[in-house]
N, C-alpha and C. Protein backbone atom coordinates (compact mmCIF):
# COMPACT_ATOMS: atom_id res chain seq x y z
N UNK A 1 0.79 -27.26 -5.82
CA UNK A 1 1.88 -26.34 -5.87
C UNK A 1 1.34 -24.92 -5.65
N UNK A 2 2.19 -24.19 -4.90
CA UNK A 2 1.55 -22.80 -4.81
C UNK A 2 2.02 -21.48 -5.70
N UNK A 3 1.09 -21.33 -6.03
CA UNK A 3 1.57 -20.28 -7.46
C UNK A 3 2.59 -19.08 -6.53
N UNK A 4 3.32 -18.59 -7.37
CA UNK A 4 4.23 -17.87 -6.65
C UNK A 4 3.40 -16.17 -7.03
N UNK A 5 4.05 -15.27 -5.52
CA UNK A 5 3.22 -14.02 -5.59
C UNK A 5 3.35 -13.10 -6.39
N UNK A 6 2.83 -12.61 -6.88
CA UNK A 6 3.29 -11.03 -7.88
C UNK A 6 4.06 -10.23 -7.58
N UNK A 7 5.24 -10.52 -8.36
CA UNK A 7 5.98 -9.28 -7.86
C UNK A 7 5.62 -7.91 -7.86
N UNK A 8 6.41 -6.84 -6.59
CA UNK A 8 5.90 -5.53 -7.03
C UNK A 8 6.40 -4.43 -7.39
N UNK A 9 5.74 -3.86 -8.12
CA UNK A 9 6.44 -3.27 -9.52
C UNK A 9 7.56 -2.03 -8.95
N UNK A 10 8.87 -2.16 -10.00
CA UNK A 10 9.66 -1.41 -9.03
C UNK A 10 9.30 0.09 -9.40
N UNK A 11 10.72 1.20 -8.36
CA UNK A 11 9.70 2.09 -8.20
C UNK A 11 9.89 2.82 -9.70
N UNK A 12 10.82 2.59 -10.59
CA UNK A 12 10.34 3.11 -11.94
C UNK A 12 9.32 3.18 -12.99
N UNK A 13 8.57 1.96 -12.50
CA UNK A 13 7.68 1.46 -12.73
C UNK A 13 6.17 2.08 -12.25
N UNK A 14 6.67 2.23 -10.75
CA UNK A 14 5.24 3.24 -10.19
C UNK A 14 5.18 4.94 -10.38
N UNK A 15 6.10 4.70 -10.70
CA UNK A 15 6.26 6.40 -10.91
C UNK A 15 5.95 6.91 -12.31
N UNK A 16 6.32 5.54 -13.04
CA UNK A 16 5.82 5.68 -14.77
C UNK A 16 4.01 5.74 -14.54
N UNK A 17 3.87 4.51 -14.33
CA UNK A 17 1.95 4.65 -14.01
C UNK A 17 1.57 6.06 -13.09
N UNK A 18 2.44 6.55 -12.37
CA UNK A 18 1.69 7.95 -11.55
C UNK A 18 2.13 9.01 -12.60
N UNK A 19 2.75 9.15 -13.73
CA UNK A 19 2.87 9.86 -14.22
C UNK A 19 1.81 9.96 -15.26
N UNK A 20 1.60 8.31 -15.95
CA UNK A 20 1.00 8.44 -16.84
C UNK A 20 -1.08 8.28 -16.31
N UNK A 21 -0.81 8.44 -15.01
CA UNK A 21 -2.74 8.78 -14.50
C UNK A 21 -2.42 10.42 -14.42
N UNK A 22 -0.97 11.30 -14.06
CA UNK A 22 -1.42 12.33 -14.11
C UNK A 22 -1.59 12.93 -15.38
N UNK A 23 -0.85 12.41 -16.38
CA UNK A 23 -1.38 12.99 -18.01
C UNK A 23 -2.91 12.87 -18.17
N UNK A 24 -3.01 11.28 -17.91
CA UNK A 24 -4.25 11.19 -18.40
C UNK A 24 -5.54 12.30 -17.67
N UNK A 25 -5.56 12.58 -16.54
CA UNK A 25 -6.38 13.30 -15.82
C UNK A 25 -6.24 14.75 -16.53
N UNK A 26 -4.72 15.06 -17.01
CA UNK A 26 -4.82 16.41 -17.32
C UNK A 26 -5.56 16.38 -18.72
N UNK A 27 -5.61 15.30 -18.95
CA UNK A 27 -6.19 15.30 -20.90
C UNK A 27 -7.57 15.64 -20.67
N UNK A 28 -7.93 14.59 -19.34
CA UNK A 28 -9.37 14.80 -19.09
C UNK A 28 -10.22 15.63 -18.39
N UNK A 29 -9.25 16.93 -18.44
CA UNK A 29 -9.27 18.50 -17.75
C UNK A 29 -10.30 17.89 -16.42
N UNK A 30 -9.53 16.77 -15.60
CA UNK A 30 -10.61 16.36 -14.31
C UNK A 30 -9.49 17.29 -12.87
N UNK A 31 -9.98 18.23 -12.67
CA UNK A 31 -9.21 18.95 -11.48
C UNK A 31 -8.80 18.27 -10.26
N UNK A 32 -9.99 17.41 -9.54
CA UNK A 32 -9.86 16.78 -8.47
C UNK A 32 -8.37 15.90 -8.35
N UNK A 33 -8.54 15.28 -9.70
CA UNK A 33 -7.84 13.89 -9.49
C UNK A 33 -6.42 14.57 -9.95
N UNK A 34 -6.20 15.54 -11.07
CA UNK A 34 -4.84 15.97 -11.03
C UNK A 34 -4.32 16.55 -9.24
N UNK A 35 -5.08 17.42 -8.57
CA UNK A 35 -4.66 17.98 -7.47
C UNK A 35 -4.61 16.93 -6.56
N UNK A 36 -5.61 15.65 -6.56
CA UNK A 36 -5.08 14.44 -6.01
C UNK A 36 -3.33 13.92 -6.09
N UNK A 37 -3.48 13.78 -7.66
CA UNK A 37 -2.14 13.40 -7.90
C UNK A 37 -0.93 13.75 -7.84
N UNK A 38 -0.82 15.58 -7.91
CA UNK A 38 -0.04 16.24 -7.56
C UNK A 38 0.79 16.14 -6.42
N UNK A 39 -0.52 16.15 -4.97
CA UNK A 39 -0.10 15.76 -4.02
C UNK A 39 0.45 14.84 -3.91
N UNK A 40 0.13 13.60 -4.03
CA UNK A 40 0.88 12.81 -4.19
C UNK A 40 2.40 12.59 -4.42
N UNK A 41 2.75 13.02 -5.38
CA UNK A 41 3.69 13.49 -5.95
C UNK A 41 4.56 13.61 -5.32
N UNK A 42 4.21 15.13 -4.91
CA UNK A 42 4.78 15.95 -3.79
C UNK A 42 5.13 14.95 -2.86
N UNK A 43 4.29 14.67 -1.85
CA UNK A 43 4.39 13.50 -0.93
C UNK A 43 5.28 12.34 -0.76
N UNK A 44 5.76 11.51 -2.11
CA UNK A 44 6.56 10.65 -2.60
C UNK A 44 7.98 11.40 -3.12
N UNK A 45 7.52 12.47 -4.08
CA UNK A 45 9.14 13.15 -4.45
C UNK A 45 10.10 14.20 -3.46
N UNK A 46 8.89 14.77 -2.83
CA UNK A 46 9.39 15.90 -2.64
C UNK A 46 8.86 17.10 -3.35
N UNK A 47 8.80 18.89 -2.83
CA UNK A 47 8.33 19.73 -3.58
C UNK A 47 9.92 19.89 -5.14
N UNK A 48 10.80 19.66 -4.34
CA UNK A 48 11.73 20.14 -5.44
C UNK A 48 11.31 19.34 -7.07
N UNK A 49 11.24 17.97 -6.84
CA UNK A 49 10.64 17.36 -8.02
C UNK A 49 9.45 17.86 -8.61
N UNK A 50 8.39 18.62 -8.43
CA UNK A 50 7.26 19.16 -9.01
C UNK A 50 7.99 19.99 -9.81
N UNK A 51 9.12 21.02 -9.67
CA UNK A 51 9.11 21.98 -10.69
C UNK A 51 9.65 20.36 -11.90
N UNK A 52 10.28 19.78 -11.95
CA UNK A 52 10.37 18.98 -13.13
C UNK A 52 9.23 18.29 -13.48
N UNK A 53 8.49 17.76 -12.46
CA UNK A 53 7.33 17.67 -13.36
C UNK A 53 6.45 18.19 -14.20
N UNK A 54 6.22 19.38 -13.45
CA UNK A 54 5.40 20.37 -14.15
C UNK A 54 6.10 20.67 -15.46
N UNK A 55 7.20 20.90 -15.54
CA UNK A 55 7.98 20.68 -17.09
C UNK A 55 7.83 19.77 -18.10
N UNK A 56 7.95 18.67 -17.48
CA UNK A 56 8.09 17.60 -18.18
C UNK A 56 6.41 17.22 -18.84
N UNK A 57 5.54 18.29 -17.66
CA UNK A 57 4.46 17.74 -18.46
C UNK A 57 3.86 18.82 -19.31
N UNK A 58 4.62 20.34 -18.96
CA UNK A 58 4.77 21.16 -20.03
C UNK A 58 5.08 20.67 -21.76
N UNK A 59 5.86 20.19 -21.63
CA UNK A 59 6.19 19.92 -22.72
C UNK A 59 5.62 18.74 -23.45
N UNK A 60 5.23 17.46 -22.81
CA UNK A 60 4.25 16.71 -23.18
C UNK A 60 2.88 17.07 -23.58
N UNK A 61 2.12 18.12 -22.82
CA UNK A 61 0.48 18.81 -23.56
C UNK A 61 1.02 20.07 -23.25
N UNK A 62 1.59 21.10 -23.67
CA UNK A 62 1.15 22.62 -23.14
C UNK A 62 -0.17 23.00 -22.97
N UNK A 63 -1.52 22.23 -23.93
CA UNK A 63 -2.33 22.95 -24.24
C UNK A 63 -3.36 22.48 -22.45
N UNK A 64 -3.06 21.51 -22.46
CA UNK A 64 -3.50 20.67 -21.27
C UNK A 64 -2.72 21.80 -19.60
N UNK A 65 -1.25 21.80 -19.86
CA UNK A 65 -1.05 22.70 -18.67
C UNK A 65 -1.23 24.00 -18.72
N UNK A 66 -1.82 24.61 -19.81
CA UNK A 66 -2.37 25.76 -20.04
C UNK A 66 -3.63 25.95 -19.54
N UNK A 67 -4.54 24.72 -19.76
CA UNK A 67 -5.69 24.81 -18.91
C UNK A 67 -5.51 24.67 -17.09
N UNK A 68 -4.67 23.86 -16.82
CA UNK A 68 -4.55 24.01 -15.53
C UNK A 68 -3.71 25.26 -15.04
N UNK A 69 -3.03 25.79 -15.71
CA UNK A 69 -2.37 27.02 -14.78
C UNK A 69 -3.19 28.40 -14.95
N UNK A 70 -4.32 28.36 -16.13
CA UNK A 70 -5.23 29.24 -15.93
C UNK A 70 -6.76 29.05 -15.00
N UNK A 71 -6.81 27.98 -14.45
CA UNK A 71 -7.93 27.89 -13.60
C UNK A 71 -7.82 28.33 -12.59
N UNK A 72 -6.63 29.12 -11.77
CA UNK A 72 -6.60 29.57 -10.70
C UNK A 72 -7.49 30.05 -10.59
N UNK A 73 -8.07 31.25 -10.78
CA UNK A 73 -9.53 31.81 -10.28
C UNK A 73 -10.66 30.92 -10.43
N UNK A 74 -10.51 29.84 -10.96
CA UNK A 74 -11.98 28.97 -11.20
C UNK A 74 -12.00 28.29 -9.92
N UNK A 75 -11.35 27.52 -9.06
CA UNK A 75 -11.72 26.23 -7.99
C UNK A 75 -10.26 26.69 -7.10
N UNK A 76 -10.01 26.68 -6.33
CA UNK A 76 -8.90 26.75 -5.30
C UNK A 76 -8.22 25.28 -4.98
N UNK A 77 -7.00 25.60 -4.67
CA UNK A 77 -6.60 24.08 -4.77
C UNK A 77 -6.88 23.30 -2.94
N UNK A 78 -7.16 24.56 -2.53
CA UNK A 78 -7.36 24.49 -0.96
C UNK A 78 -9.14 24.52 -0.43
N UNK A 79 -9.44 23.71 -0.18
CA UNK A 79 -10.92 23.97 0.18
C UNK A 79 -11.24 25.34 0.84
N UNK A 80 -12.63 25.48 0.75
CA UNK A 80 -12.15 26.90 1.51
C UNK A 80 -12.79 26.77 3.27
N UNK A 81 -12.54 27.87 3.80
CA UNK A 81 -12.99 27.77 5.09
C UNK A 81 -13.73 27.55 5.68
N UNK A 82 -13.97 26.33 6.11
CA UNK A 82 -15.73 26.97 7.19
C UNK A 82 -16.36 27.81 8.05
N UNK A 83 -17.26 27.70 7.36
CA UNK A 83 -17.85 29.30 8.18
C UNK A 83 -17.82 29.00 9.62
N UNK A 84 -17.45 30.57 10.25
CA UNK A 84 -17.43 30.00 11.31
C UNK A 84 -18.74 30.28 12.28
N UNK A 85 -18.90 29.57 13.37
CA UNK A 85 -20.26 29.30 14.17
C UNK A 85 -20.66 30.71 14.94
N UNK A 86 -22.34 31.12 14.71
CA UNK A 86 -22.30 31.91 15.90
C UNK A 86 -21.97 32.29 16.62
N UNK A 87 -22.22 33.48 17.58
CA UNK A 87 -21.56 33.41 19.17
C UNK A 87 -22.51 33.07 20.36
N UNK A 88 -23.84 32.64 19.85
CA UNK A 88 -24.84 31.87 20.29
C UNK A 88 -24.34 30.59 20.70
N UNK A 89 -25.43 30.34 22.34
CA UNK A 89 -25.39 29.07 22.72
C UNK A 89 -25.06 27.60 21.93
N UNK A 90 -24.50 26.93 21.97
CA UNK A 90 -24.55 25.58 21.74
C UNK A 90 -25.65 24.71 21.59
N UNK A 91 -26.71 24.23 20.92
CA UNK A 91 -27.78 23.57 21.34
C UNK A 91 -27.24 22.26 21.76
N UNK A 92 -27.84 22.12 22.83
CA UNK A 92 -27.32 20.28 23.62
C UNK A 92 -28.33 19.67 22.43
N UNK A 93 -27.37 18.47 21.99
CA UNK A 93 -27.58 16.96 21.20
C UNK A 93 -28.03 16.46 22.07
N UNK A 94 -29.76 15.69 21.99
CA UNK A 94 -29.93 14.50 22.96
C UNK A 94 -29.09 12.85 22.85
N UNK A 95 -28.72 12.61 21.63
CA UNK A 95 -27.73 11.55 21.15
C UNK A 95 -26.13 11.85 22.00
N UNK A 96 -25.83 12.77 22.19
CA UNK A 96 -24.93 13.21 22.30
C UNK A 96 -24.68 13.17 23.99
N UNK A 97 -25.89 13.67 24.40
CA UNK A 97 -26.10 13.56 26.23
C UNK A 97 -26.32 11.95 26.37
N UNK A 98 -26.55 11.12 25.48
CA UNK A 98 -27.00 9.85 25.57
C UNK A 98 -25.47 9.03 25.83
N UNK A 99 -24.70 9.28 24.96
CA UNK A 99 -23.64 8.72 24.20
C UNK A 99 -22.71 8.81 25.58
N UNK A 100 -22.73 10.05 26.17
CA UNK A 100 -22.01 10.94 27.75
C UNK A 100 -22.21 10.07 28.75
N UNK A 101 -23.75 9.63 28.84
CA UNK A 101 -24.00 8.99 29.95
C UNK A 101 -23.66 7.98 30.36
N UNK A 102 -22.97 6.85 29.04
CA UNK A 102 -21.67 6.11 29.47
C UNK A 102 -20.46 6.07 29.80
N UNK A 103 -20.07 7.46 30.03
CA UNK A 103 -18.94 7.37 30.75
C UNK A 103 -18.79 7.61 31.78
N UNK A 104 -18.00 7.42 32.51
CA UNK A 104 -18.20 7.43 34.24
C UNK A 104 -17.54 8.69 34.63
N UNK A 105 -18.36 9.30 35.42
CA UNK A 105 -18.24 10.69 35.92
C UNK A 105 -17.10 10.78 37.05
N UNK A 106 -16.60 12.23 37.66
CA UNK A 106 -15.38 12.01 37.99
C UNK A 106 -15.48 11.23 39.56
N UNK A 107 -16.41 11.22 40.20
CA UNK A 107 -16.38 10.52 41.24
C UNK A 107 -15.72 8.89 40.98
N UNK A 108 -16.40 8.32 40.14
CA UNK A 108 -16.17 7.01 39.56
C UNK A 108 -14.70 7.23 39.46
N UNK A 109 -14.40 7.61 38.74
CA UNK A 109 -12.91 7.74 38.35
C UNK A 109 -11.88 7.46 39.58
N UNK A 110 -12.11 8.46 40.72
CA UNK A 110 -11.92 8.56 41.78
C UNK A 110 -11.45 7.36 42.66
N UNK A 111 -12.76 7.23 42.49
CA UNK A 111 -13.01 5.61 43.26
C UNK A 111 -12.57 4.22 42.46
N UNK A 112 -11.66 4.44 40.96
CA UNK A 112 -11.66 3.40 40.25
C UNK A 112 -9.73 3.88 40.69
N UNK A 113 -9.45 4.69 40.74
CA UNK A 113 -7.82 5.02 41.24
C UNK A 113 -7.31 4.70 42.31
């Protein structure tokens, strides 16, 4: 007999567990994984739903969203920029001229049209 499949969990259900990994992350003042989750969030609710979240989890730890709304100056929620490159030459990659030399140059092309 074949065991029957797991059902999957409805979405009150996933939204309870994404709520309750974002408490837990905020307990565990872990930045990454709240700004992970946030997004998320966002992504699935919408921005309008964050202001209720952020409430709702106001009021569940203040002391917890107190630490996150004062870290602004500590970590950015945005990576920051990469620097950008010289205005110096390019050094040619020999891997790179290697990798080129399989593709067929425009004559080939030409002759393959």
């Amino acid at each position: 007999m074949t065991p029957r499949p797991v059902p999957t969990p409805s979405p009150q259900a996933r939204r309870q567990a994404h709520l309750g990994a974002l408490r837990e992350a905020l307990a565990q003042r872990d930045p990454l994984a709240v700004e992970r989750l946030l997004g998320q969030w966002v992504h699935r609710h919408g921005h309008p739903a964050l202001e209720a979240l952020l409430l709702d989890l106001q009021q569940a730890d203040s002391a917890a969203m107190a630490w996150w709304q004062g870290r602004d100056g500590e970590a950015p929620m945005v990576p920051a920029a990469a620097p950008q490159p010289s205005p110096a030459a390019p050094q040619a990659n020999p891997e790179l001229a290697r990798l080129r030399s399989w593709l067929p140059d425009r004559v080939e092309r030409r002759r393959a049209a």
